[in-house]
Every structure is written in C-alpha cells, then in structure tokens.
Protein backbone atom coordinates (compact mmCIF):
# COMPACT_ATOMS: atom_id res chain seq x y z
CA UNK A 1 -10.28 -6.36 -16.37
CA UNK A 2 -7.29 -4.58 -14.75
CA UNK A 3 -4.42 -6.77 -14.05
CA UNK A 4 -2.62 -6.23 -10.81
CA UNK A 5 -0.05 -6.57 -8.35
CA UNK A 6 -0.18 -6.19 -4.45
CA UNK A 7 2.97 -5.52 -2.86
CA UNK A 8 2.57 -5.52 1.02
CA UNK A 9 1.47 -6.65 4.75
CA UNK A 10 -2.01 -5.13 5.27
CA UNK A 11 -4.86 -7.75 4.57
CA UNK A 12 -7.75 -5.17 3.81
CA UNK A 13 -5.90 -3.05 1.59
CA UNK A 14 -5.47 -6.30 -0.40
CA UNK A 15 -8.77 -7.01 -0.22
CA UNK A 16 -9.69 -4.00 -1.23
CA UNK A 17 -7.78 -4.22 -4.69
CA UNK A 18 -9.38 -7.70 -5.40
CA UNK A 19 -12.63 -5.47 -5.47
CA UNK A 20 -11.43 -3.31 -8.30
CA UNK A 21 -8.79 -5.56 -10.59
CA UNK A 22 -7.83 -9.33 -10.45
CA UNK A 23 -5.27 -9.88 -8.47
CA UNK A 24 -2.08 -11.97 -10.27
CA UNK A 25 1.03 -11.78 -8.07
CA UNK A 26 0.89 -11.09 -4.16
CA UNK A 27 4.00 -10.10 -2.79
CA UNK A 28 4.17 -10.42 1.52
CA UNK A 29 6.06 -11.40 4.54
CA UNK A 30 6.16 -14.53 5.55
CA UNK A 31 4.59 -12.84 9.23
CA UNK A 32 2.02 -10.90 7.70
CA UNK A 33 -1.68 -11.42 8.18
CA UNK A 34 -1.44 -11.39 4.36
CA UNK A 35 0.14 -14.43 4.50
CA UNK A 36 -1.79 -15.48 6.75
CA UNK A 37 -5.03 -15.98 4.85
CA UNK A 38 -3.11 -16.44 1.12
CA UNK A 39 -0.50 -18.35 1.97
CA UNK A 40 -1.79 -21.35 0.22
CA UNK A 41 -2.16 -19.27 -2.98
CA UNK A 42 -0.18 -20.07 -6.57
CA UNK A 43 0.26 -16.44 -6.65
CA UNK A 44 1.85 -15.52 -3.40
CA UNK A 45 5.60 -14.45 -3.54
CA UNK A 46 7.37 -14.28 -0.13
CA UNK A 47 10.20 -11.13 0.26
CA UNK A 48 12.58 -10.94 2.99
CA UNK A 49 16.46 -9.55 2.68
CA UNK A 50 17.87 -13.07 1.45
CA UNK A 51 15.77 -12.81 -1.57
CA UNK A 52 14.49 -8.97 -2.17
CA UNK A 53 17.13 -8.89 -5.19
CA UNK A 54 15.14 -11.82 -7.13
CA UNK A 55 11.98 -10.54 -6.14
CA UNK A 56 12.73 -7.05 -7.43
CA UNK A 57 13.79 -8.84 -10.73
CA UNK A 58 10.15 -10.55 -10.89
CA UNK A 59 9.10 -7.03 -10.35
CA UNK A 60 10.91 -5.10 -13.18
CA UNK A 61 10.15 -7.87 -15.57
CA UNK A 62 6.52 -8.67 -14.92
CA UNK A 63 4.19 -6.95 -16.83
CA UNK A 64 0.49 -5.56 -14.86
CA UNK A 65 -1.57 -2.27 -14.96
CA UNK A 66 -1.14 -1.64 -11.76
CA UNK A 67 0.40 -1.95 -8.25
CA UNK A 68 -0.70 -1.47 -5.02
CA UNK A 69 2.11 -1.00 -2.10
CA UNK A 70 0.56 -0.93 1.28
CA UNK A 71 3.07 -1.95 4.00
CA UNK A 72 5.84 -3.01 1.71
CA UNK A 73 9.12 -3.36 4.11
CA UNK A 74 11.60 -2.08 1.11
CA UNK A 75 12.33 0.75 -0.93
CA UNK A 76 11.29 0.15 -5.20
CA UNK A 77 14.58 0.86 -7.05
CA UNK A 78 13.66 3.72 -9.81
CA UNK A 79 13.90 1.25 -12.40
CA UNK A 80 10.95 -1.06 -11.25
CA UNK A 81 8.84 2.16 -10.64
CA UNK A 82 9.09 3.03 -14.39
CA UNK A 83 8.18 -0.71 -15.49
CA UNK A 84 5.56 0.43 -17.47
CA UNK A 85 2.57 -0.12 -14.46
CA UNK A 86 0.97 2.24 -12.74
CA UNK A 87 2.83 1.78 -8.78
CA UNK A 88 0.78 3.75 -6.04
CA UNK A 89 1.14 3.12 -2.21
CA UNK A 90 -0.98 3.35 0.74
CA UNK A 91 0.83 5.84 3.79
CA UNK A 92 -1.10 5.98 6.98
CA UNK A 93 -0.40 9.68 7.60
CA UNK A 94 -1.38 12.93 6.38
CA UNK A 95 1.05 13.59 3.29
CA UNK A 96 3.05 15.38 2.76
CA UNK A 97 3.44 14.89 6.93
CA UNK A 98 4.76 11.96 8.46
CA UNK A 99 6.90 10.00 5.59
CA UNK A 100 8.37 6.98 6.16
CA UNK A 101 8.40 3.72 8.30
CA UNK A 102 6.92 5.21 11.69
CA UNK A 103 4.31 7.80 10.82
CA UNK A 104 1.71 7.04 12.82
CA UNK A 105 3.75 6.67 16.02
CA UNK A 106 5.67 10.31 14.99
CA UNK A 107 1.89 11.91 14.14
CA UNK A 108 1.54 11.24 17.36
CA UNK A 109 4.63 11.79 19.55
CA UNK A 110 3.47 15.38 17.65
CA UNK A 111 0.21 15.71 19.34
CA UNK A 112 -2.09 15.34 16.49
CA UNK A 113 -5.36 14.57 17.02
CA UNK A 114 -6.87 13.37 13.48
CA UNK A 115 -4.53 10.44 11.71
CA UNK A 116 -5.55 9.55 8.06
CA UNK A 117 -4.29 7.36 4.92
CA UNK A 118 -2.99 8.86 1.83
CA UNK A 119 -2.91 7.09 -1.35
CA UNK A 120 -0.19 8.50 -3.73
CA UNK A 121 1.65 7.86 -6.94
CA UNK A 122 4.95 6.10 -6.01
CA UNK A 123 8.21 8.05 -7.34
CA UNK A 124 12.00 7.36 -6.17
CA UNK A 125 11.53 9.57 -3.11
CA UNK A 126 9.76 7.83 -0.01
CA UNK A 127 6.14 8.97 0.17
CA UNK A 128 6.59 11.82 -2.17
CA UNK A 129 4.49 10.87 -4.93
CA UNK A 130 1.79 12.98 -6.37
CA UNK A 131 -1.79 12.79 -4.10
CA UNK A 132 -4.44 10.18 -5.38
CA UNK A 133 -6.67 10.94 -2.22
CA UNK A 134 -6.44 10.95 1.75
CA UNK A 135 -9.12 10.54 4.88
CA UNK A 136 -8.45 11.43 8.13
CA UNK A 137 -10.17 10.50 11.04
CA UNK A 138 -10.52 11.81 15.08
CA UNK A 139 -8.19 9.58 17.39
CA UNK A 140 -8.00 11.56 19.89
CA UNK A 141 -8.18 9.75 23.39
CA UNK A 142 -8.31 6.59 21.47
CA UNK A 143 -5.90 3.42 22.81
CA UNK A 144 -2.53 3.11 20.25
CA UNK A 145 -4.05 -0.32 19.26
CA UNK A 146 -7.68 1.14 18.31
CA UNK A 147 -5.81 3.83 16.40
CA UNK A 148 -4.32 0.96 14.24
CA UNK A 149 -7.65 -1.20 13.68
CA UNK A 150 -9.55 2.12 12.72
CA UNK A 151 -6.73 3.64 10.04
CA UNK A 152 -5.88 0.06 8.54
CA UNK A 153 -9.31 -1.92 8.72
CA UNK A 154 -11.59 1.53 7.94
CA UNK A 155 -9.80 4.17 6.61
CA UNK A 156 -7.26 2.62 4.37
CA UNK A 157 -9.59 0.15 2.50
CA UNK A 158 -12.32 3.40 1.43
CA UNK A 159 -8.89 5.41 0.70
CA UNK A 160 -7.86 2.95 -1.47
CA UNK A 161 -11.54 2.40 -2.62
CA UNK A 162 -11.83 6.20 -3.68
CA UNK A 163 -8.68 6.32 -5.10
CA UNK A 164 -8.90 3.06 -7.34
CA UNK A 165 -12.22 4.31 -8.58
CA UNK A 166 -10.62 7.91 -9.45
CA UNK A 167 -7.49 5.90 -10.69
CA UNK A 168 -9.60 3.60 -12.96
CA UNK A 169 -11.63 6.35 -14.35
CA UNK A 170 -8.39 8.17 -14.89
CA UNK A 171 -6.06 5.53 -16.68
CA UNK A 172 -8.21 2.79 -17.51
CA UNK A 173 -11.71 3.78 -19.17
C-alpha cells in the first residue's frame, strides 16, 4: 500500500486520496471543512503562521510515497519538495493559466467560460510543475458559489482520481 500525506483544506480531495493510498499524516487549518470531519483524528496536524516552521520540519523529516497539496495556505520550501516523496498539488484553473491563490476568481474577472482542476508535480515555482492531468468544465451563467461546489466537490476529486491512477501506474507498480 502507498503511504501518504495530505497537505490541505478541501475535504473531497482528501477523500479522494484515502481511495488510492492510506492516509498517515493530515495536515489542515484549524477552519477547514477538513478539520471539520478529522479533527478528532491521531493523525491530524494543524498549520497556521505561529507554527508553519515546525510543521515544515515534520515535513522534511517524515518519510511517505506521496503527497497530495490541495488548498495548502503556504509555499513548500525547495528542500521539503526534494524529501524523497513524490509532492503533487491540486490548482483549480487551467495550467499553465491562472497560478496562484485567486485563480478561479481571476479566470473569471477574464471572461472565461469553462474553469477546470489541474493536478501537477509540485516544483519551487508556484503552480509550475509538470502536468499530471486537468478537466474543465462549462460555468458559464453559473452563480460564483455553484462554480465552487462543481470544481471542488466534482471536478477535483476525478482529477485527482485520474491522476493518482496514472501516478500509481507510473511510480508505484
């Protein structure tokens, strides 16, 4: 079995991994529906800024397969990223479009009319990392907040479904 890590906010792309690898270490905010449902766990780590510099140390020590970011609030130092795991993150845009913290509010500020999740291979640049898979899907006329239940609760979890099944085959078998 694939040992992992989940680094993030987003409850279906966490149940999603727990589908593909068994789960050993979740790290979350404390507001996060992640939390949430886990927050009785052993294995649940909380981040914030007053302790992100122990947390990264758990991180660049502990040893996994893998590690799945999806809505992680801080930047992996180079030096955790080359730990020895496998680190890829869930982006709901369209890489290489739309990096960073706000990309589904800037896709749109843009006009576009299809939105989609990319899974990539994280690297020291933000959302630059190689391209695992992506979805898109038609949001046009669609309500901001139905825009967010259909990338995060539909499209994210069969990105990261596709992508864990190509990454498994890839790395793993």
């Amino acid at each position: 079995m694939i040992n992992s890590i989940f680094i993030g906010t987003r409850l279906e792309a966490l149940e999603a991994l727990k589908r593909f690898t068994n789960v050993e270490l979740i790290i979350t905010k404390e507001d996060s529906w992640v939390f949430n449902k886990y927050h009785d766990s052993r294995n649940i780590q909380l981040i914030d800024k007053t302790n992100k510099s122990e947390i990264f140390k758990l991180l660049l020590n502990r040893k996994t397969d893998l590690v799945l970011s999806a809505g992680f609030p801080y930047i992996l130092p180079e030096s955790i990223l080359k730990n020895g795991a496998l680190f890829v993150n869930s982006h709901p845009s369209l890489l290489p479009d739309y990096k960073g913290y706000d990309a589904i509010n800037d896709a749109l500020k843009c006009g576009e009319k299809y939105l989609g999740v990319t899974m990539h291979h994280m690297i020291d640049e933000i959302d630059a990392g190689k391209l695992i898979f992506q979805d898109k899907v038609l949001v046009e006329n669609l309500h901001i907040q139905d825009i967010y239940t259909l990338l995060f609760s539909v499209v994210e979890p069969f990105v990261i479904t596709k992508s864990l099944d190509m990454i498994i085959k890839k790395h793993f078998i």
